[in-house]
N, C-alpha and C. Protein backbone atom coordinates (compact mmCIF):
# COMPACT_ATOMS: atom_id res chain seq x y z
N UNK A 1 0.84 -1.18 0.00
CA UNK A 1 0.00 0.00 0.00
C UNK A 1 0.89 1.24 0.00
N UNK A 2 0.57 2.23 -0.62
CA UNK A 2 1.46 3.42 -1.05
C UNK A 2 1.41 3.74 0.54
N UNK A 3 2.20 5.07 0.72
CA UNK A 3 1.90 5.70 2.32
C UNK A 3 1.85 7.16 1.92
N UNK A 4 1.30 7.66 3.17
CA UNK A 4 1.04 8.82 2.95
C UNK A 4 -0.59 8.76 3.25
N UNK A 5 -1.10 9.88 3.44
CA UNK A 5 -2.73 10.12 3.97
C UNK A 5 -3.52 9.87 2.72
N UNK A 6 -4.50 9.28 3.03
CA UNK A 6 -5.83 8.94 1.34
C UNK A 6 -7.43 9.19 2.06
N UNK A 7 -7.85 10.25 1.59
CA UNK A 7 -9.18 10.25 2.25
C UNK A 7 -10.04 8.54 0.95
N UNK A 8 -10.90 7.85 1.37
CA UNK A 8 -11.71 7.41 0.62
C UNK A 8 -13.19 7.59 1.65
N UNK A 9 -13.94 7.29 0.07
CA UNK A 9 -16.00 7.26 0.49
C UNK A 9 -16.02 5.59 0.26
N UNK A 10 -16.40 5.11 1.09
CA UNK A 10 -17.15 3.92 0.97
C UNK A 10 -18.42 4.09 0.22
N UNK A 11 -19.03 3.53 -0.63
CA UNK A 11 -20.72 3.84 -1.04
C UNK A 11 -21.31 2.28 -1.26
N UNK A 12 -22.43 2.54 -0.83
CA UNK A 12 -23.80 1.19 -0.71
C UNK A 12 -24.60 1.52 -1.23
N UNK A 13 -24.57 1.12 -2.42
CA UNK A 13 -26.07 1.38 -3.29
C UNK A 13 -26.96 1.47 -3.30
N UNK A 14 -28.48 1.58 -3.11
CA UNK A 14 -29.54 1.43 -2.85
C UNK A 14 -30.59 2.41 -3.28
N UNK A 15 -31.83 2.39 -3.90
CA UNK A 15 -32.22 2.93 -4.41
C UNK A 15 -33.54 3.94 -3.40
N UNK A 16 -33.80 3.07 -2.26
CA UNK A 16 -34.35 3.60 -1.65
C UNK A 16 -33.52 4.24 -0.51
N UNK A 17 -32.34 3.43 -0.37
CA UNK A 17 -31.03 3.91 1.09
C UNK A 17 -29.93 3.51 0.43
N UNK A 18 -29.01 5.07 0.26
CA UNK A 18 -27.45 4.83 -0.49
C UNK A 18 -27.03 5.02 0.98
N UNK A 19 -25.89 3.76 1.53
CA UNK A 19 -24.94 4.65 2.47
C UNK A 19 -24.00 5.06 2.17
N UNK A 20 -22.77 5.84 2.75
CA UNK A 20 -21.84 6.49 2.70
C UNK A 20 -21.06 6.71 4.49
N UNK A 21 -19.55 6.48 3.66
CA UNK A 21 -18.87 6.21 4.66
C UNK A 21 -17.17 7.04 4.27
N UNK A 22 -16.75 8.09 4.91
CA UNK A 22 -15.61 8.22 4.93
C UNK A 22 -14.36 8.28 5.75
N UNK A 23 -13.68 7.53 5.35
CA UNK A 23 -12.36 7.00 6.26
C UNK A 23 -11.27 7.47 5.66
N UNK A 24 -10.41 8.24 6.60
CA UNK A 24 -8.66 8.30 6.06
C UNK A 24 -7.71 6.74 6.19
N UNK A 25 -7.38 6.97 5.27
CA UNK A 25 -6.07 5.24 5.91
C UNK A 25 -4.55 6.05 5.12
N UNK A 26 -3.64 5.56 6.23
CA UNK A 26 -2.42 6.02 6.22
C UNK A 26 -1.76 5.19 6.48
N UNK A 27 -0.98 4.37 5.74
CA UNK A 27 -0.27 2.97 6.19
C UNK A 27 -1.69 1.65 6.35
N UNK A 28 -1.87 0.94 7.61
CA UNK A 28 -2.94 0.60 7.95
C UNK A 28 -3.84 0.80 9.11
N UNK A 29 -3.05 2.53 9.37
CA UNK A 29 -3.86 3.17 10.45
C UNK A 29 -5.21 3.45 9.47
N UNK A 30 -6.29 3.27 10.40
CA UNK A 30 -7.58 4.06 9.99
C UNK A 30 -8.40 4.91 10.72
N UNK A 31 -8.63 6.17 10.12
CA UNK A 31 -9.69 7.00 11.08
C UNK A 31 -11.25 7.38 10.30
N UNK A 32 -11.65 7.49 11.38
CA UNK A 32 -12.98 7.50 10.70
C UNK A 32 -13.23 9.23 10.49
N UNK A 33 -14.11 9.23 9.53
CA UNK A 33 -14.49 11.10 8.98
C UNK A 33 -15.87 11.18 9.47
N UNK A 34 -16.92 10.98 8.65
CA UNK A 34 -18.10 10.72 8.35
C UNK A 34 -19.07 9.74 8.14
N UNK A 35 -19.88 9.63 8.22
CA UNK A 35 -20.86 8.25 7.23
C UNK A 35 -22.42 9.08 7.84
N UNK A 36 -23.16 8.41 6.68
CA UNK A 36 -24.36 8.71 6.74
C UNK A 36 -24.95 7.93 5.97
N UNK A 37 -26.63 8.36 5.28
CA UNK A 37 -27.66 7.93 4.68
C UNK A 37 -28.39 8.58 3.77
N UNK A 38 -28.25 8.53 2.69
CA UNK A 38 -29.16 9.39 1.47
C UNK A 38 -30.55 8.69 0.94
N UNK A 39 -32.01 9.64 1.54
CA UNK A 39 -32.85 8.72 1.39
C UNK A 39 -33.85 9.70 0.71
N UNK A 40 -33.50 9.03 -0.83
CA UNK A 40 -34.66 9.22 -1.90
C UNK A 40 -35.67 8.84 -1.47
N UNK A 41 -37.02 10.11 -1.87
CA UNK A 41 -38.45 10.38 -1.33
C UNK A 41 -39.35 8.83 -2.39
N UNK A 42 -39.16 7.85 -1.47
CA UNK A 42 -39.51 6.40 -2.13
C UNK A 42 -41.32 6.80 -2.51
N UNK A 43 -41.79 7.17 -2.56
CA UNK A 43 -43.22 7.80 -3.47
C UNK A 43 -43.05 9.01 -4.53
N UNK A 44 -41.98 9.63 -4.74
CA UNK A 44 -41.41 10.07 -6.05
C UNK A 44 -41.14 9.30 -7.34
N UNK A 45 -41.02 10.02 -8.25
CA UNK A 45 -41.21 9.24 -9.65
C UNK A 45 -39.65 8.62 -9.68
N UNK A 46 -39.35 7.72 -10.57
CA UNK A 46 -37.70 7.16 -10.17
C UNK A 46 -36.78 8.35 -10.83
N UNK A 47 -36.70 9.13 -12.01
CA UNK A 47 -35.91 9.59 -12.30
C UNK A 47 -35.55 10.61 -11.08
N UNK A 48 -36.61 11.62 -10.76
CA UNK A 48 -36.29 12.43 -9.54
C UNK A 48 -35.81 11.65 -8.61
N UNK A 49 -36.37 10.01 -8.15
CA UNK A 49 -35.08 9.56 -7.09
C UNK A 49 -34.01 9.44 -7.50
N UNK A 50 -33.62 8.95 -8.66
CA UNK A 50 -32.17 8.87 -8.96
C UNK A 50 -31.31 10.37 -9.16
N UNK A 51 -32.53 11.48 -9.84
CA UNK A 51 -31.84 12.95 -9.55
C UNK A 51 -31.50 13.25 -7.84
N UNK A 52 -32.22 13.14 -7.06
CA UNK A 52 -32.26 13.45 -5.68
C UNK A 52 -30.42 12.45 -5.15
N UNK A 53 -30.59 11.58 -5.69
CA UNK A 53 -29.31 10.59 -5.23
C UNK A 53 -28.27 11.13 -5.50
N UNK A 54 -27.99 11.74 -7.03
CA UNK A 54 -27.09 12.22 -7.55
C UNK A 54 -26.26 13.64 -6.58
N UNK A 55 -28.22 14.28 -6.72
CA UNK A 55 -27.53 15.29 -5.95
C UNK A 55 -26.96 15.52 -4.24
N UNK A 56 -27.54 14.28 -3.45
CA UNK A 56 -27.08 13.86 -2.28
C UNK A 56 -25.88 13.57 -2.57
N UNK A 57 -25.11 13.01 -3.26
CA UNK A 57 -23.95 12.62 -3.81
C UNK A 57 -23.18 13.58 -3.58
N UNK A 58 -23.26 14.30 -4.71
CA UNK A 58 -22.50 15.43 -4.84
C UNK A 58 -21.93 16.44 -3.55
N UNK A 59 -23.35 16.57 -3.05
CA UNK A 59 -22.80 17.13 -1.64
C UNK A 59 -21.72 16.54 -0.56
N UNK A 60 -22.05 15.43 -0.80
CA UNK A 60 -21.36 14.42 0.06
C UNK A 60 -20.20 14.52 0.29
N UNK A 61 -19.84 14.43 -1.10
CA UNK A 61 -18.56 14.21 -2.18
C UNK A 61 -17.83 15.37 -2.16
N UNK A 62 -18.54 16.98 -2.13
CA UNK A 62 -17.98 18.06 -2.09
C UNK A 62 -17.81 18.63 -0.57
N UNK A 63 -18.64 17.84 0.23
CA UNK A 63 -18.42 18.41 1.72
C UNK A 63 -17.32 17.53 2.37
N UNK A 64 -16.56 16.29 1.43
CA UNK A 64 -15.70 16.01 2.16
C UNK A 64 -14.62 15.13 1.62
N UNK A 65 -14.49 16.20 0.10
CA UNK A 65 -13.17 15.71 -0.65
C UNK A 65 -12.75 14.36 -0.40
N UNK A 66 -13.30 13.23 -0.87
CA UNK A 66 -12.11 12.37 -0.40
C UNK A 66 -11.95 12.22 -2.05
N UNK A 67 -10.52 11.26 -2.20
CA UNK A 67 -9.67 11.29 -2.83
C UNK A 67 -9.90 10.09 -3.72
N UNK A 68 -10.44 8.90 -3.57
CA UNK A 68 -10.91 7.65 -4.10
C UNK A 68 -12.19 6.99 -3.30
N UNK A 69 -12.77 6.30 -4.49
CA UNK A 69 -14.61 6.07 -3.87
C UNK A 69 -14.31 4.27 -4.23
N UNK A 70 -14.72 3.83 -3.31
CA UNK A 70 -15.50 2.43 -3.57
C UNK A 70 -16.82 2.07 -3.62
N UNK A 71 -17.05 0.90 -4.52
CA UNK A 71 -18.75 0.76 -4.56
C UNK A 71 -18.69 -0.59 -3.98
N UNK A 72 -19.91 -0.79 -3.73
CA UNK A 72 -20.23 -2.47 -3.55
C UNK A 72 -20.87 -2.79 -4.74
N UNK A 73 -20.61 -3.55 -5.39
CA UNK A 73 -20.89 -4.74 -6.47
C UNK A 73 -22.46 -5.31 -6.04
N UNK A 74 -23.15 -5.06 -6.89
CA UNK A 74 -24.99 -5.90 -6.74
C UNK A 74 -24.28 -6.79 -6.88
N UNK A 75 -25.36 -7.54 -5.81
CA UNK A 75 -25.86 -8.92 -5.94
C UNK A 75 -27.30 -9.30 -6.88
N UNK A 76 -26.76 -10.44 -7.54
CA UNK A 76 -27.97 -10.62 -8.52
C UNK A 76 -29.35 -11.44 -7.85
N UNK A 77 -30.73 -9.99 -8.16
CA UNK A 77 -31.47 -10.29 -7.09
C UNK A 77 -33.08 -11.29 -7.79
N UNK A 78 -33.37 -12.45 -7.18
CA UNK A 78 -34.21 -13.19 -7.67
C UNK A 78 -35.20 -12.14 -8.29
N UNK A 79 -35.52 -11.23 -8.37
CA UNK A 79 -36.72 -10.46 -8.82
C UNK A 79 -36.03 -9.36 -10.44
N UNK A 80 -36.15 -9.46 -11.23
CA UNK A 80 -35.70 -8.96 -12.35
C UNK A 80 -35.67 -7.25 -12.15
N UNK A 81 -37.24 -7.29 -11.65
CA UNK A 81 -37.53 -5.48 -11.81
C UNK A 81 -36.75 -5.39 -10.48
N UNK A 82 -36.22 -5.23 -9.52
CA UNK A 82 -35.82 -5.23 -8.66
C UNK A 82 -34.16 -5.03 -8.58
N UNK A 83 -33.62 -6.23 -9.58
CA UNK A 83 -32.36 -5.90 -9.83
C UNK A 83 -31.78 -4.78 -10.67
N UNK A 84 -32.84 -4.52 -11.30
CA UNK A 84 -32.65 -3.64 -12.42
C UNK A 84 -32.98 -2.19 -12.09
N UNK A 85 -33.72 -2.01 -10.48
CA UNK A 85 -34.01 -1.08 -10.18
C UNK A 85 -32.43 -0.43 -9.35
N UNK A 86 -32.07 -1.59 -8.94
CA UNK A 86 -30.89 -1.24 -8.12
C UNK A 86 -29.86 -1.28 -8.93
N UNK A 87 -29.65 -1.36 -10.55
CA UNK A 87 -28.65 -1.37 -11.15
C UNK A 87 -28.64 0.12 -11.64
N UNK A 88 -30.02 0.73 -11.68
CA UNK A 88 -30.18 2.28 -11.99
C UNK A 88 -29.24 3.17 -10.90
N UNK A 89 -29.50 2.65 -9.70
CA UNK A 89 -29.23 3.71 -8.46
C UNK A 89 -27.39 3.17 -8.33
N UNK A 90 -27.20 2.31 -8.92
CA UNK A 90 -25.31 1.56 -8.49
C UNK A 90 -25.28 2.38 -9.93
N UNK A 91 -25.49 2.91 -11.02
CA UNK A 91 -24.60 3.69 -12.28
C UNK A 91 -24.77 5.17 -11.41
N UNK A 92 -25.64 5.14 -10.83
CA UNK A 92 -26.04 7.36 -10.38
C UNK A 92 -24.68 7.25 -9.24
N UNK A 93 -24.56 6.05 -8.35
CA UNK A 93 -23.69 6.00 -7.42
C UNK A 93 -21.94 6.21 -7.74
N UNK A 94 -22.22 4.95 -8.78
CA UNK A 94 -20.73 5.12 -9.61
C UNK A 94 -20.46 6.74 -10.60
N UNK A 95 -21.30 7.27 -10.99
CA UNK A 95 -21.26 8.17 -11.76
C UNK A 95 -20.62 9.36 -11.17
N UNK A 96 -21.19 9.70 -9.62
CA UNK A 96 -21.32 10.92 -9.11
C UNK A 96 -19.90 10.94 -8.76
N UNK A 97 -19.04 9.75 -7.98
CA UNK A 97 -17.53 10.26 -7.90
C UNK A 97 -16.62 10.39 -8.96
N UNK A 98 -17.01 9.54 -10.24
CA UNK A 98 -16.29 9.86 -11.10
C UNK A 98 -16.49 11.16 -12.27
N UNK A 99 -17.49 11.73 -11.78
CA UNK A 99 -17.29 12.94 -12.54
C UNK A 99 -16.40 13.63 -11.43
N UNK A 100 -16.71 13.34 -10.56
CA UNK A 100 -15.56 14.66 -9.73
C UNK A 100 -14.61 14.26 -9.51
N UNK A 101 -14.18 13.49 -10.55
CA UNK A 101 -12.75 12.97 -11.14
C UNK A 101 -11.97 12.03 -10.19
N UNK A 102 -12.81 10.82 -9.26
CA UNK A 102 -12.34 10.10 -8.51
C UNK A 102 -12.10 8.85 -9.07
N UNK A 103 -10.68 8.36 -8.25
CA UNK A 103 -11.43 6.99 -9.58
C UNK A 103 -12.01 5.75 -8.38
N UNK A 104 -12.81 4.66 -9.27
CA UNK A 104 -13.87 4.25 -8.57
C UNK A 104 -13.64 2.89 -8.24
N UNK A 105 -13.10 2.01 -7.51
CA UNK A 105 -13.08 0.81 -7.55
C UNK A 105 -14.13 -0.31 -6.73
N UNK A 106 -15.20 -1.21 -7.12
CA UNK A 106 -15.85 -2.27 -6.84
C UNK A 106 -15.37 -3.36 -5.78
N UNK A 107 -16.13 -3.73 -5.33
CA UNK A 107 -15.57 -4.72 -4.08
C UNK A 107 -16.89 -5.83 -4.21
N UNK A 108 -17.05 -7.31 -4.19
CA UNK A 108 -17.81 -7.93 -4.23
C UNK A 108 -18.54 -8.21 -2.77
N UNK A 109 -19.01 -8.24 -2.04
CA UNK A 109 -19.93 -8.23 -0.86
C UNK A 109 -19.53 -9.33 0.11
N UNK A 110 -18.88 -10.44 -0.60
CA UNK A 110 -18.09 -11.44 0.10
C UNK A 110 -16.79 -11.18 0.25
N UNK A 111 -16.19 -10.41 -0.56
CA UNK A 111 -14.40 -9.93 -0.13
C UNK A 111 -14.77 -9.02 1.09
N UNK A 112 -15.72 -7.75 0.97
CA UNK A 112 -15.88 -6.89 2.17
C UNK A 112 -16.43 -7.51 3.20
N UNK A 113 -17.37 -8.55 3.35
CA UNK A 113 -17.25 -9.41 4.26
C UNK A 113 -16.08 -9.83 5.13
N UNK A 114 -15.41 -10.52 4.54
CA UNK A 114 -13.86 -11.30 4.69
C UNK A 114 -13.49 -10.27 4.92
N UNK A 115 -13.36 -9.10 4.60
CA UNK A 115 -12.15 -8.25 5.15
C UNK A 115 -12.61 -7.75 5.93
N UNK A 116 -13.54 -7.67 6.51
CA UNK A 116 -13.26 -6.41 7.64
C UNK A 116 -13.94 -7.79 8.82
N UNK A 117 -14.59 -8.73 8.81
CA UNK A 117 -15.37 -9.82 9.89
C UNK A 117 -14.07 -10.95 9.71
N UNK A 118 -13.91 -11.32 8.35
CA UNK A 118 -13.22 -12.45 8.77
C UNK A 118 -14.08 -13.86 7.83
N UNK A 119 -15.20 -13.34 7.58
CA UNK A 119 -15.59 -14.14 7.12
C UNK A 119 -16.32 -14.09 5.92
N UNK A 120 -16.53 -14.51 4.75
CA UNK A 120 -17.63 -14.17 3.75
C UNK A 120 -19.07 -14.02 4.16
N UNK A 121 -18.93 -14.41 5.03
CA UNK A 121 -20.47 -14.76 5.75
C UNK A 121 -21.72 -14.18 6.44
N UNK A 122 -20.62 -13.48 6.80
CA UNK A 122 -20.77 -12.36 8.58
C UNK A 122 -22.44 -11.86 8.27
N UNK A 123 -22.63 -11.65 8.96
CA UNK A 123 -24.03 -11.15 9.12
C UNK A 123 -24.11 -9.72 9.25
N UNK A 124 -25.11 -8.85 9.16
CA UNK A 124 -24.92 -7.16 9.50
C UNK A 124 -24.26 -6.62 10.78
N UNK A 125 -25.15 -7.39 11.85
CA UNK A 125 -24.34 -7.34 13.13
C UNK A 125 -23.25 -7.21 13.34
N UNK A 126 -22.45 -8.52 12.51
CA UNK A 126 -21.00 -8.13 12.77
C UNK A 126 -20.43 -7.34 11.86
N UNK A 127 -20.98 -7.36 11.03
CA UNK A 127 -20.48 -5.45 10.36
C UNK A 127 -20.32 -4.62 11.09
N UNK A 128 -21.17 -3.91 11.61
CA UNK A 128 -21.26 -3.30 12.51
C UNK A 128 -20.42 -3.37 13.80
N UNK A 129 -20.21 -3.96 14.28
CA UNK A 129 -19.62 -4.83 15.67
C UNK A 129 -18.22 -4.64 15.24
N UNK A 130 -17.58 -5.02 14.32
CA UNK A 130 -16.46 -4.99 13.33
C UNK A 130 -15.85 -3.55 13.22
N UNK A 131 -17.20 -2.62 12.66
CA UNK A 131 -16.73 -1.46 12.00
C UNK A 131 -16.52 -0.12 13.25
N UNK A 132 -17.31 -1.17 14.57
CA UNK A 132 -16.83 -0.31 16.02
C UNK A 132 -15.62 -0.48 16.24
N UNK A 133 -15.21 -1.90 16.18
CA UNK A 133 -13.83 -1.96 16.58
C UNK A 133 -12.55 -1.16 15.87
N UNK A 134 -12.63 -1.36 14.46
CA UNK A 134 -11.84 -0.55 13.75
C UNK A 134 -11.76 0.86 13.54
N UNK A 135 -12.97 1.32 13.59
CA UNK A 135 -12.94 2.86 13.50
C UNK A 135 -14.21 2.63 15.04
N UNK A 136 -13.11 3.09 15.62
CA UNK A 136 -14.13 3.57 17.63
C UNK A 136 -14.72 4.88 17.55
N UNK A 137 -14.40 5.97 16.62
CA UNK A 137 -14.98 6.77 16.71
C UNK A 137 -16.24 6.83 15.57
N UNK A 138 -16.63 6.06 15.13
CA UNK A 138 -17.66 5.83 14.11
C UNK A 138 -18.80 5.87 14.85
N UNK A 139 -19.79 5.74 14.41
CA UNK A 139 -21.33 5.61 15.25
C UNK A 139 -22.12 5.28 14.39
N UNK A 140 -22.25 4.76 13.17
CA UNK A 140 -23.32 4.82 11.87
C UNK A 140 -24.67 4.45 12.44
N UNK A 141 -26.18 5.33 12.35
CA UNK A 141 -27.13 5.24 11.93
C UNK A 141 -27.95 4.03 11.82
N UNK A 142 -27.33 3.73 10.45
CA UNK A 142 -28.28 2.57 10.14
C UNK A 142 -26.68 2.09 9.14
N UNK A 143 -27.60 0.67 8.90
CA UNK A 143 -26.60 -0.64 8.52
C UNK A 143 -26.32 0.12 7.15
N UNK A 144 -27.00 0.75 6.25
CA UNK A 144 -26.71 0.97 5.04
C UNK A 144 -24.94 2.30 5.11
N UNK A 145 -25.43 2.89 6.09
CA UNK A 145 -23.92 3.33 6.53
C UNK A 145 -22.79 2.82 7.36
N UNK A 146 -22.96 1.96 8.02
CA UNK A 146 -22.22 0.68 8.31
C UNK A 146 -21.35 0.11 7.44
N UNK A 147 -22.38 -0.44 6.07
CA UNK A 147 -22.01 -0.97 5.39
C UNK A 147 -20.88 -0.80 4.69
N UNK A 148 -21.43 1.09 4.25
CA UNK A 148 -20.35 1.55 3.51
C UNK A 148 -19.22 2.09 4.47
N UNK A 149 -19.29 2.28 5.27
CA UNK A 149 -17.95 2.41 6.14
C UNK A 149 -17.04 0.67 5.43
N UNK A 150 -17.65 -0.19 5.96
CA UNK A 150 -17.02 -1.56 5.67
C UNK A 150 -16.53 -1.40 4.36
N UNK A 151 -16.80 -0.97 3.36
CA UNK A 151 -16.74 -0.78 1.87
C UNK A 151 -15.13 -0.07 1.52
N UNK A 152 -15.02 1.07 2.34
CA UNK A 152 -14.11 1.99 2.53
C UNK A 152 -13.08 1.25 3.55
N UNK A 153 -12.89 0.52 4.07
CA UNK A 153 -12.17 -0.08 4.81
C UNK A 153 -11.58 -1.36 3.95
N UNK A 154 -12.45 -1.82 3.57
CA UNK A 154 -12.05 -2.82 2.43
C UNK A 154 -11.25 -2.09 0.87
N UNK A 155 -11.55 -0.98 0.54
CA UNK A 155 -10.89 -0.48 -0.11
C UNK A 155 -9.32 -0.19 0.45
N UNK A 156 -9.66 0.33 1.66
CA UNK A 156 -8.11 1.05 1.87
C UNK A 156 -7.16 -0.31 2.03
N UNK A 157 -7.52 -1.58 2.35
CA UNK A 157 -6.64 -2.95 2.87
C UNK A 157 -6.19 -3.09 1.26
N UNK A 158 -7.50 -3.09 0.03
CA UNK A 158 -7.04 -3.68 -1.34
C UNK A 158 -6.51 -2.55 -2.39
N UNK A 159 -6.90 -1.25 -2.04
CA UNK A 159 -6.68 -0.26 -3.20
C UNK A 159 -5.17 -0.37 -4.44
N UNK A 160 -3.81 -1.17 -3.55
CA UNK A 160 -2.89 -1.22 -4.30
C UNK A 160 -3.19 -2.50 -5.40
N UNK A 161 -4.30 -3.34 -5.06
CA UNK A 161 -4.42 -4.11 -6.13
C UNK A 161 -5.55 -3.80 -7.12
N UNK A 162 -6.37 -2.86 -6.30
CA UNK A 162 -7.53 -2.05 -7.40
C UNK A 162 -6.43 -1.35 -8.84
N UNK A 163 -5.54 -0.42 -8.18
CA UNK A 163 -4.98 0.61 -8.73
C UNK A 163 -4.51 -0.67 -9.71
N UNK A 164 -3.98 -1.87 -9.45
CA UNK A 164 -3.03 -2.53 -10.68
C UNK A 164 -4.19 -2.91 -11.60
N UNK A 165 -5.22 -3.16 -11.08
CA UNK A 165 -6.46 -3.47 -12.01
C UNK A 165 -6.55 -2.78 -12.92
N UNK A 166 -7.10 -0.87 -12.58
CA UNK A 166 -7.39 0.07 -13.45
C UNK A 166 -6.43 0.20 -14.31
N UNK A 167 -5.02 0.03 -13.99
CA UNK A 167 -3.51 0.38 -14.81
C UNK A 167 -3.27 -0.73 -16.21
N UNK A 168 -4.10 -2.09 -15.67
CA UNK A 168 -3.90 -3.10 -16.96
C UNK A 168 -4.98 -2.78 -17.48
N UNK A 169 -5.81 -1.99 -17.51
CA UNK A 169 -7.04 -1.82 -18.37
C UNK A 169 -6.33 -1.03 -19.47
């Protein structure tokens, strides 16, 4: 892992609840910044939720510079309209850091598992439970900011093998 200070955003997709999570990592110290919850008005038409997301985004993103964004990777969900609803709100998610010129790297839901619990498995609880121990000054809300804290933590452990990813592209 390079050294030197890296703000990253964790992000959790969701169309009705995006979380967001920001952590500095410096070596494999980690501190916690922020995290929260962006919650599109779910009886609005979808484009205005996905506008409303964007622009929760943005703020996010501009109230707290970080430097590289991770997403979580959908899971492919038994219901078609469903997956496809959440594949709308994971492009508005991916979109919003990379226009503000971040670059964006994916994490599959079982690696961020494993990395921050230990296990592919872990349940929310120990997300959570997990994401106290590592960042003590955290407090997240609700699990969807949890999550993405976990997201951002899992980024900062893999980012030197993200970065070799984007570089062989």
């Amino acid at each position: 892992m390079a050294t030197g200070m890296i703000r990253i955003i964790g992000l959790d997709p969701g169309l009705r609840r995006t979380g967001w999570g920001v952590i500095e990592a410096e070596g494999t110290r980690l501190s916690y910044v922020a995290c929260g919850t962006i919650l599109p008005p779910e009886k609005a038409p979808m484009a205005d939720r996905l506008a409303l997301l964007h622009q929760g985004l943005a703020e996010v993103l501009s109230r707290h510079l970080p430097q590289e964004a991770a997403v979580e990777e959908t899971f492919v969900n038994m219901n078609p309209a469903s997956t496809l609803k959440l594949g709308q709100a994971r492009g508005v998610v991916m979109l919003a850091p990379a226009q503000a010129g971040l670059p964006v790297a994916e994490y599959a839901p079982l690696l961020v598992k494993k990395t921050v619990v230990g296990a592919g498995r872990a349940e929310k609880a120990q997300i959570r439970m997990m994401i106290g121990v590592l960042l003590p000054k955290a407090d997240p809300k609700t699990e969807d900011a949890a999550d993405a804290l976990a997201i951002a933590v899992t980024h900062a452990h893999h980012r030197g093998a993200a970065a070799l990813r984007r570089a062989a592209l």
